[in-house]
Protein backbone atom coordinates (compact mmCIF):
# COMPACT_ATOMS: atom_id res chain seq x y z
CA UNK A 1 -2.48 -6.84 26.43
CA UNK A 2 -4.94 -7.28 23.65
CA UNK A 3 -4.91 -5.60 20.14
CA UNK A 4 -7.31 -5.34 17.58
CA UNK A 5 -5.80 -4.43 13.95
CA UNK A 6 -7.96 -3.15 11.61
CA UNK A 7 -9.22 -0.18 9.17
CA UNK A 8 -7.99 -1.56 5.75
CA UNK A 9 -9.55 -3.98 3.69
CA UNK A 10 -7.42 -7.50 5.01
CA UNK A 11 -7.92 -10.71 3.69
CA UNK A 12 -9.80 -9.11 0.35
CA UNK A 13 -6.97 -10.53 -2.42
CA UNK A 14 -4.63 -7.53 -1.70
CA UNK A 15 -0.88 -8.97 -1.35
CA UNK A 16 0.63 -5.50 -0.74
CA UNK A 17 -2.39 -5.26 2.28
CA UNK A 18 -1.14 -8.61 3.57
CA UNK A 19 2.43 -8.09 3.65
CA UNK A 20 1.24 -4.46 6.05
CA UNK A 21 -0.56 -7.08 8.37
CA UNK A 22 2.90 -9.26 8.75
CA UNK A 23 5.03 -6.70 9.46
CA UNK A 24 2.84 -4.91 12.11
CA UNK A 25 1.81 -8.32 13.76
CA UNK A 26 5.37 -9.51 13.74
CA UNK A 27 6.61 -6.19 15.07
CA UNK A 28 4.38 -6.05 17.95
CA UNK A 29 4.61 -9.78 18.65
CA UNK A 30 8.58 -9.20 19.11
CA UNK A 31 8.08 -5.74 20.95
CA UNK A 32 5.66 -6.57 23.46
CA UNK A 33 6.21 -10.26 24.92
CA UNK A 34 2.57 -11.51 25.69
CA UNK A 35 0.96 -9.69 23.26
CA UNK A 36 -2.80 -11.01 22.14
CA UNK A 37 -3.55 -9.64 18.68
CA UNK A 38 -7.05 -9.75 16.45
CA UNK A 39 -7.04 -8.52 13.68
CA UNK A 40 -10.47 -7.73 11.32
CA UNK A 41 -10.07 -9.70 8.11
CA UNK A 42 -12.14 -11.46 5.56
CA UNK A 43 -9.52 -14.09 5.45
CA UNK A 44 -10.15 -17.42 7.89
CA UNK A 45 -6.86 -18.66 7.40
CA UNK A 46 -4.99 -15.41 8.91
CA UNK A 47 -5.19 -16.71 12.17
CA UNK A 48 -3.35 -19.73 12.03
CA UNK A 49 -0.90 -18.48 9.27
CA UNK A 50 0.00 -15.39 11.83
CA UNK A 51 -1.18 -16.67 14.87
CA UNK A 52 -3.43 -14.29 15.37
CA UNK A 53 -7.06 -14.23 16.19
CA UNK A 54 -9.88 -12.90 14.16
CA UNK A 55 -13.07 -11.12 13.70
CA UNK A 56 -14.59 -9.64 10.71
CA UNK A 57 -13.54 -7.21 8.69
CA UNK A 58 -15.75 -4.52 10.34
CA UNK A 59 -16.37 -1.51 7.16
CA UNK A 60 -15.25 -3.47 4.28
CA UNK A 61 -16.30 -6.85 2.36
CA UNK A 62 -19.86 -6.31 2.60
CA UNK A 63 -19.51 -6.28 6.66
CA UNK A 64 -21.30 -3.47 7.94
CA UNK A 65 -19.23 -1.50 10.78
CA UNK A 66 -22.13 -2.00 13.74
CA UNK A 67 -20.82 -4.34 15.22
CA UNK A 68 -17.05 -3.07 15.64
CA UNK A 69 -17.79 -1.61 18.96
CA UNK A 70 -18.48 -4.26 21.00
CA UNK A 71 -15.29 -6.33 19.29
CA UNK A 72 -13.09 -3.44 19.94
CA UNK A 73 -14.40 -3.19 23.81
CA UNK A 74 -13.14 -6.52 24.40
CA UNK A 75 -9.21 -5.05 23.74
CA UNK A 76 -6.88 -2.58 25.21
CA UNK A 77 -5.62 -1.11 21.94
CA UNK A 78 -6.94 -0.40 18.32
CA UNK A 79 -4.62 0.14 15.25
CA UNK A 80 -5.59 1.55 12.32
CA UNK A 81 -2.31 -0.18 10.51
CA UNK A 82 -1.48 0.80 7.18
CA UNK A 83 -2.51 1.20 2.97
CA UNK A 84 -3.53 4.28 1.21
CA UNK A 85 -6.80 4.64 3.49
CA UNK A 86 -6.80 8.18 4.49
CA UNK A 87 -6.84 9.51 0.68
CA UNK A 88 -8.96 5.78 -0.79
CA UNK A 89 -11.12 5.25 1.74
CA UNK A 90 -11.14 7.80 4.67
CA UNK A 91 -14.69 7.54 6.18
CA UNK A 92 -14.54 4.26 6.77
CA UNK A 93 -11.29 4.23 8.61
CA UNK A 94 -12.50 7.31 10.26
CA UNK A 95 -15.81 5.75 11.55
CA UNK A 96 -13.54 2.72 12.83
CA UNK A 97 -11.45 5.22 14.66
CA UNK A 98 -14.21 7.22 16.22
CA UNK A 99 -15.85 4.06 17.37
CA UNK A 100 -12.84 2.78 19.04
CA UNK A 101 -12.90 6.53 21.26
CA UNK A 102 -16.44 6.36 21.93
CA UNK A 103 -15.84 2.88 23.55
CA UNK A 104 -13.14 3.99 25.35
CA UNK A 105 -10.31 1.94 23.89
CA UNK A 106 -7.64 3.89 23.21
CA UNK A 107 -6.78 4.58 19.27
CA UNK A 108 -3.78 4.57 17.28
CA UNK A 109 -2.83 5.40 13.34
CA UNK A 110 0.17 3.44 12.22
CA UNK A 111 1.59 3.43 8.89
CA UNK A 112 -1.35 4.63 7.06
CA UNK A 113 -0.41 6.59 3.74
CA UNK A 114 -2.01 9.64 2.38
CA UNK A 115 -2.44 10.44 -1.73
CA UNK A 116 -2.18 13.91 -2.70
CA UNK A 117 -5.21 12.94 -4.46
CA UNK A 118 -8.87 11.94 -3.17
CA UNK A 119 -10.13 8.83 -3.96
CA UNK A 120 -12.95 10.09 -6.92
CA UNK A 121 -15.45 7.85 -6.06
CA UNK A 122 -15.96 10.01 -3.15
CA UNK A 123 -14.96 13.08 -3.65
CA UNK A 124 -16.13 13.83 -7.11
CA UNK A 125 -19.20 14.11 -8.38
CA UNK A 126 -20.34 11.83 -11.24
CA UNK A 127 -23.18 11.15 -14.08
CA UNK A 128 -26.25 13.45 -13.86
CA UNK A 129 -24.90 14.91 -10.91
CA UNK A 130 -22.05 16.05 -12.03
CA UNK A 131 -23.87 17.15 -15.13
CA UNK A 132 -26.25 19.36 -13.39
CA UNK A 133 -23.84 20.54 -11.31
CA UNK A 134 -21.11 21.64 -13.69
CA UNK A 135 -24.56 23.14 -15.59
CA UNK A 136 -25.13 25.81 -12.63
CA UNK A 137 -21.98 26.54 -12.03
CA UNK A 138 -21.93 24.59 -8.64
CA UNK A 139 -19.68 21.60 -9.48
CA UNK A 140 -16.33 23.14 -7.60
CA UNK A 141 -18.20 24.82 -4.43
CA UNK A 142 -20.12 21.16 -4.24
CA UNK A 143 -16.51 19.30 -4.07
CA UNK A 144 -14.51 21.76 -1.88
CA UNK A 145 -17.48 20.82 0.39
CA UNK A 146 -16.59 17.35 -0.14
CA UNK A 147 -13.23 17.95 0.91
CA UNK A 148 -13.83 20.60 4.18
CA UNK A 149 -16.22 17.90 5.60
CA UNK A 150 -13.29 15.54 5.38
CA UNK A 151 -11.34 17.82 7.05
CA UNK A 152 -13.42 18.79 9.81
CA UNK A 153 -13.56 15.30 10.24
CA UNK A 154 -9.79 14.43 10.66
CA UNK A 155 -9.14 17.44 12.47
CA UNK A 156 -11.75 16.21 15.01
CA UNK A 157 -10.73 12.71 15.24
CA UNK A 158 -7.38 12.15 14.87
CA UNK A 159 -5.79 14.12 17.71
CA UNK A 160 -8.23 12.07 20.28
CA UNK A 161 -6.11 9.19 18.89
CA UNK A 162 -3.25 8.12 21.06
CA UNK A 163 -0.55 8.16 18.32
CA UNK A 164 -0.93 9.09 14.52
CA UNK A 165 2.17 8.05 12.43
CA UNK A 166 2.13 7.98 8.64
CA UNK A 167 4.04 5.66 5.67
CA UNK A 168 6.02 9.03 4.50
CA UNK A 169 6.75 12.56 4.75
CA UNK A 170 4.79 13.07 1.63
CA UNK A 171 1.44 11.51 3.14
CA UNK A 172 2.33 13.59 6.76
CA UNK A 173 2.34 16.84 4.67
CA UNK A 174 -0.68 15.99 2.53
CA UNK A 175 -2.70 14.97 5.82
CA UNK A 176 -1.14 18.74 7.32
CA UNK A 177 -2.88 20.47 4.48
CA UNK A 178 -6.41 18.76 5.27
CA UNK A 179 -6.47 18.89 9.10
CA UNK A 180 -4.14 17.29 11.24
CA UNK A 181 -0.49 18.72 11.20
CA UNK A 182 0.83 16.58 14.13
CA UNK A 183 1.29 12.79 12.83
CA UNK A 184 4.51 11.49 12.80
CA UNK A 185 6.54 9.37 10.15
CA UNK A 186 7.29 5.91 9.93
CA UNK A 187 8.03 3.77 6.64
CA UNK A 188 5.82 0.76 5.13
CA UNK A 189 5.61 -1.83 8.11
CA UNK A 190 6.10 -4.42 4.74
CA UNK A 191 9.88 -3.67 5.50
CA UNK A 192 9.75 -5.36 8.35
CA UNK A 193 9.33 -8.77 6.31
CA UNK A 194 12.47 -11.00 5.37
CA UNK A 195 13.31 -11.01 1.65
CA UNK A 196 14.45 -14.11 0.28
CA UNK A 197 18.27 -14.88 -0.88
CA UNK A 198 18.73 -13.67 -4.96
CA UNK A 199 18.93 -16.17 -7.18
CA UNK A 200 23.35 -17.60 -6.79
CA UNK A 201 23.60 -17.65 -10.47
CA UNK A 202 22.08 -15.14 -12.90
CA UNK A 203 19.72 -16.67 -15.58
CA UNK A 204 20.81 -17.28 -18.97
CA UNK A 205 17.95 -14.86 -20.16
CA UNK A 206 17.06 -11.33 -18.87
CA UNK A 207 13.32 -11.42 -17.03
CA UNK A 208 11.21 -8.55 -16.52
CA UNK A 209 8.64 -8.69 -13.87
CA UNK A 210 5.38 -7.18 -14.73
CA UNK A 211 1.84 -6.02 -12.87
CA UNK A 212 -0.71 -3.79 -14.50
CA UNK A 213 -3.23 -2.90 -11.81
CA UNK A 214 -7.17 -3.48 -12.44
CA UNK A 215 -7.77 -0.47 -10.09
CA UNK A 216 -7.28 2.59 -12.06
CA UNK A 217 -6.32 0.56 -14.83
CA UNK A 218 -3.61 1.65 -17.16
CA UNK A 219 -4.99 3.46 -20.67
CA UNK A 220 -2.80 2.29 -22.78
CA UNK A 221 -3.18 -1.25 -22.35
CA UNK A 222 -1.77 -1.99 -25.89
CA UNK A 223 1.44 -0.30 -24.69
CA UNK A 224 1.87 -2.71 -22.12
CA UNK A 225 1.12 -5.63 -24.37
CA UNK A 226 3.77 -4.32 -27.14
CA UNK A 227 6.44 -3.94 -24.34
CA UNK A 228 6.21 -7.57 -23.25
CA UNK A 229 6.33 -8.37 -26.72
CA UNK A 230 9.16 -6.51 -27.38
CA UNK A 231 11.03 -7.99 -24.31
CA UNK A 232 10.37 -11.39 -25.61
CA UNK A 233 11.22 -10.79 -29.17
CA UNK A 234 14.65 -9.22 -27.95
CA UNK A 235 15.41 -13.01 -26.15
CA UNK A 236 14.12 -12.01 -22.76
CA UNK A 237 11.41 -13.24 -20.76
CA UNK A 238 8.36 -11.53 -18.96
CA UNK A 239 7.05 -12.87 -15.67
CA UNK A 240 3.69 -11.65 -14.53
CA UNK A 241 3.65 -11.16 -10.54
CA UNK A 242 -0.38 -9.87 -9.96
CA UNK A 243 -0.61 -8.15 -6.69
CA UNK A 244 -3.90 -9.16 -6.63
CA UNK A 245 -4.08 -12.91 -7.34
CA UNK A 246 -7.25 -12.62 -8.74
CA UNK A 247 -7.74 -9.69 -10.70
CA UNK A 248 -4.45 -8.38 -11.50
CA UNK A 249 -3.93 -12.33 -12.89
CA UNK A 250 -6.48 -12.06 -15.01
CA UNK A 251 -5.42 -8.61 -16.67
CA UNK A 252 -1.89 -10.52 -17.43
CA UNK A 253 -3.16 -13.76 -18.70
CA UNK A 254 -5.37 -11.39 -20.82
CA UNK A 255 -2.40 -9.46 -22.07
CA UNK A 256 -0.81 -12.76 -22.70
CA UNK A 257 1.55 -12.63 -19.38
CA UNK A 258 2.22 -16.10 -18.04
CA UNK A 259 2.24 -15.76 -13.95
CA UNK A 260 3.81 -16.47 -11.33
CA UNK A 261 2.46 -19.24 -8.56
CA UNK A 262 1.89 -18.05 -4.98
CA UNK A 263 0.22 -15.37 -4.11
CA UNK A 264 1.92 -14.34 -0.59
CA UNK A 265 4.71 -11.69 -0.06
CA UNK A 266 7.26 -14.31 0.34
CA UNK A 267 6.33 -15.75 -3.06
CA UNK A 268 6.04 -12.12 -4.83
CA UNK A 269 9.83 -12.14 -3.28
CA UNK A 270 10.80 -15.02 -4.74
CA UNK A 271 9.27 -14.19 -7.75
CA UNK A 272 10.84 -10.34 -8.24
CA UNK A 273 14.35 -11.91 -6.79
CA UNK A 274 14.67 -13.79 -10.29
CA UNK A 275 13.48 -10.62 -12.52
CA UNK A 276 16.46 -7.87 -13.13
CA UNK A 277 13.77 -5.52 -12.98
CA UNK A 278 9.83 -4.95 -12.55
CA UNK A 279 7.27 -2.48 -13.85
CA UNK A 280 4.55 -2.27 -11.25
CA UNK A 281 1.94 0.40 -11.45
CA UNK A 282 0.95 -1.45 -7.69
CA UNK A 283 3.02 0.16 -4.64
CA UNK A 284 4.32 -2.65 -2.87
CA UNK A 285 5.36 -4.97 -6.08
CA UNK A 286 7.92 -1.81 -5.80
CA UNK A 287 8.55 -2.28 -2.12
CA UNK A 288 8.65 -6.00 -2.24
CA UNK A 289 10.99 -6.16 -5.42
CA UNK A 290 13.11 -3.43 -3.72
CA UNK A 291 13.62 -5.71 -0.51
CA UNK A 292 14.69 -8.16 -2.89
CA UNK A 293 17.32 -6.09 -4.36
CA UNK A 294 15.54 -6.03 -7.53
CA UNK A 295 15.01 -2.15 -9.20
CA UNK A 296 11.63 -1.26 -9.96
CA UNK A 297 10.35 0.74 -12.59
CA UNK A 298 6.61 2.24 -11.33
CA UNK A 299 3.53 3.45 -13.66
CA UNK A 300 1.84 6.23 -10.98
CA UNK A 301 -1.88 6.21 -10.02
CA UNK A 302 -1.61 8.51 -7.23
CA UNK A 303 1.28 9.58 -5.78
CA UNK A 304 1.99 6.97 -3.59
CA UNK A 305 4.66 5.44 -6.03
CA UNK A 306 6.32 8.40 -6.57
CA UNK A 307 6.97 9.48 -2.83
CA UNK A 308 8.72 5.41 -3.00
CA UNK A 309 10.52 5.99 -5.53
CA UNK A 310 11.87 9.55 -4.44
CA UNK A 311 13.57 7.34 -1.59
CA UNK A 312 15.79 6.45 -4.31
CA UNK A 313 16.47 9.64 -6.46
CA UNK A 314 14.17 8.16 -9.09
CA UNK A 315 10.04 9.51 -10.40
CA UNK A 316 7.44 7.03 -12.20
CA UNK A 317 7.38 6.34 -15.89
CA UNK A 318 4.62 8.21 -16.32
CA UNK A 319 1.05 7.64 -15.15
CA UNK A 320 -1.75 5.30 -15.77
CA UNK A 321 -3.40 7.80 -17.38
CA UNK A 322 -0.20 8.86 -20.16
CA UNK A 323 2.73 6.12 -20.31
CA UNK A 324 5.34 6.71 -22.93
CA UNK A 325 5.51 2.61 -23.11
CA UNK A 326 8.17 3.16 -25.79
CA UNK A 327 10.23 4.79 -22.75
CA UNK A 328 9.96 2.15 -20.27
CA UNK A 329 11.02 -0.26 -22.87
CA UNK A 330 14.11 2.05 -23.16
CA UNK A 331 14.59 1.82 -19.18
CA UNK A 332 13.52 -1.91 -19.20
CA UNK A 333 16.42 -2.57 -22.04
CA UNK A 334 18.94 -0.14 -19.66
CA UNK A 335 18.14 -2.13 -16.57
CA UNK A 336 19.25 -5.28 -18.49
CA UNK A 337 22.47 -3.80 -19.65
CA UNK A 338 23.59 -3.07 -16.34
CA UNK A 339 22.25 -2.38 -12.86
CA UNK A 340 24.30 1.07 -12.75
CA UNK A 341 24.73 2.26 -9.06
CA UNK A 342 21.13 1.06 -8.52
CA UNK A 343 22.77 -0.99 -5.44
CA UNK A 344 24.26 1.48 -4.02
CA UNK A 345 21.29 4.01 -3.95
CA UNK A 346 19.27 0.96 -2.70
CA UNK A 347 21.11 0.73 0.55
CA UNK A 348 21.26 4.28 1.20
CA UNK A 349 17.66 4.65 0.91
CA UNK A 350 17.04 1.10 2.95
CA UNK A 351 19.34 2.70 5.97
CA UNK A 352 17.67 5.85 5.49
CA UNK A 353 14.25 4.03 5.55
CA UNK A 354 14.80 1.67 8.64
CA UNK A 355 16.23 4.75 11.08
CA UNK A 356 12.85 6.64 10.32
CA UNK A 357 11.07 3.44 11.07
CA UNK A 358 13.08 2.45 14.13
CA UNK A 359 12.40 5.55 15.47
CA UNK A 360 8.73 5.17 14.97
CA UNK A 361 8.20 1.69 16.25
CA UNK A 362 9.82 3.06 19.70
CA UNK A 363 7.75 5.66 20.46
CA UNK A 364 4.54 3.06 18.94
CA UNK A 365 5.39 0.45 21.31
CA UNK A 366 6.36 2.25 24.12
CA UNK A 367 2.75 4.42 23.59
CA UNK A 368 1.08 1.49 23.56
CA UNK A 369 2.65 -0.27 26.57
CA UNK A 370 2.16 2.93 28.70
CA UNK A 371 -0.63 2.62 31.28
């Protein structure tokens, strides 16, 4: 059987989009013997590091999407396998989708998460538009627009698919309310992925891992920069861990945040394993940090990181918008103290987390191995 992963942008300096891609490959390596997998990335050295073949990343990078339907014909399967895409980038992942049932192959949704809000850049207007728009009064009918084409879109498209599961129960609701009220639930396929061992002997100094996203960057950037101070000044350290190893690094280093080396999941791992706690406003420093038994404290941009955190009774600092940096210092300083009952809501949420998933990746594999 051959599969083609795809409809996120893979191989494009994204560590939370890489660790999706391990999880799903390894999953479907060890649940269907035999298995050939591609998978569309911009990234030549996926295929050897996964063992995995490749073809371009068909929608995103620059790659126009013509010429995913003659790369999907040559498979049995096509998985749309994870991120934020139906809220960041939904056309695209919908055009991937509708090309894989036009050529026949049949299509599945796995993992894919859903913000409760629309990615601006297409669903707002901007500039003069916006301008004259707001001017006649036609701003709101001209977005809700916006938003019923997407709909009519997902409710067309996504029940021709062969199985539609989603990252959580908030994303499965959202998705409800704009068209398709039959997906399932799974959890973040990045789960799947082995942390490392913690550290055997705590360090001398408290460490606070830290990563400021450039998307939607955070407002208060002299907030941030006063709270690594502060956590330095008080005898700690401060341990930048950019989920983009470009970008995100160059944010830090700019905020004067030494980082760490590596830039795979297994190093971000490593790297939140020897912090007693992070501050991400990127989801899967969170996730990743949370498989490592580390407790994460999450800046919102979207509500992505506050469904993840509601798996463990906890909501985000505040937003990248309007942080209360002063706050998080308070929760950074806590966190140091002690690690309260923070391991003992961490497993309940993990067993909670891997049922829903287990369940899931049955009815996904047995979907897909069906004639």
């Amino acid at each position: 059987m051959k599969i083609l992963l795809g409809g996120i942008p893979l191989g494009c300096d994204n560590i939370g989009d890489e660790a999706i891609l391990a999880g799903v490959a390894g999953m479907l390596k060890a649940g269907l013997p035999g298995v050939e997998l591609a998978v569309a990335t911009a990234d030549p050295a996926t295929g050897p590091l996964l063992g995995v073949g490749t073809v371009p990343p068909y929608g995103f990078a620059g790659v126009p999407a013509d010429g995913f339907a003659d790369a999907v014909r040559a498979h049995d399967a096509y998985v749309w396998c994870g991120a934020t895409g139906l809220s960041d980038y939904p056309h695209t992942g919908l055009d991937l989708l509708e090309a894989a049932q036009r050529a026949g192959v049949p299509a599945y949704v796995w993992g894919v998460g859903m913000d409760d809000e629309l990615n601006p850049v297409f669903f707002r207007a901007a500039g003069r538009r916006r301008a004259l728009l707001a001017a006649t009064g036609l701003l709101g009918i001209y977005e809700r627009r916006l938003r019923a084409r997407l709909a009519r879109r997902i409710a067309r498209i996504l029940p021709r698919c062969r199985g539609v599961w989603l990252r959580d129960p908030q994303s499965a609701e959202m998705l409800a309310r704009t068209g398709y009220p039959g997906a399932g639930v799974t959890a973040d396929s990045a789960l799947l992925l082995a942390p490392p061992p913690r550290p055997a002997a705590a360090s001398p100094r408290h460490r606070l891992g830290l990563c400021i996203s450039t998307q939607r960057q955070v407002s208060d950037l002299d907030g941030v920069r006063r709270l690594a101070d502060a956590v330095r000044a008080e005898g700690g350290e401060v341990l930048g861990i950019p989920m983009n190893p470009k970008t995100d690094r160059g944010l830090l280093s700019r905020l004067g945040v030494d980082c760490m080396e590596g830039d795979t999941p297994d190093a971000v791992m490593a790297a939140a394993a020897s912090c007693d706690v992070v501050v991400s406003s990127r989801l899967h420093l969170l996730i990743l940090a949370a498989m490592a038994g580390t407790p994460g404290i999450g800046v919102a941009r979207g509500s992505k990181i506050a469904n993840w955190l509601a798996n463990f009774g906890e909501t985000p600092a505040g937003s990248v918008a309007d942080c209360d940096w002063g706050a998080v210092l308070a929760r950074v300083r806590e966190a140091f103290r002690s690690p309260g009952d923070w391991p003992v809501r961490r497993d309940v949420a993990f067993a909670r987390l891997r049922a829903r998933f287990d369940a899931a990746r049955a009815d996904f594999l047995a979907r897909l191995a069906a004639p």
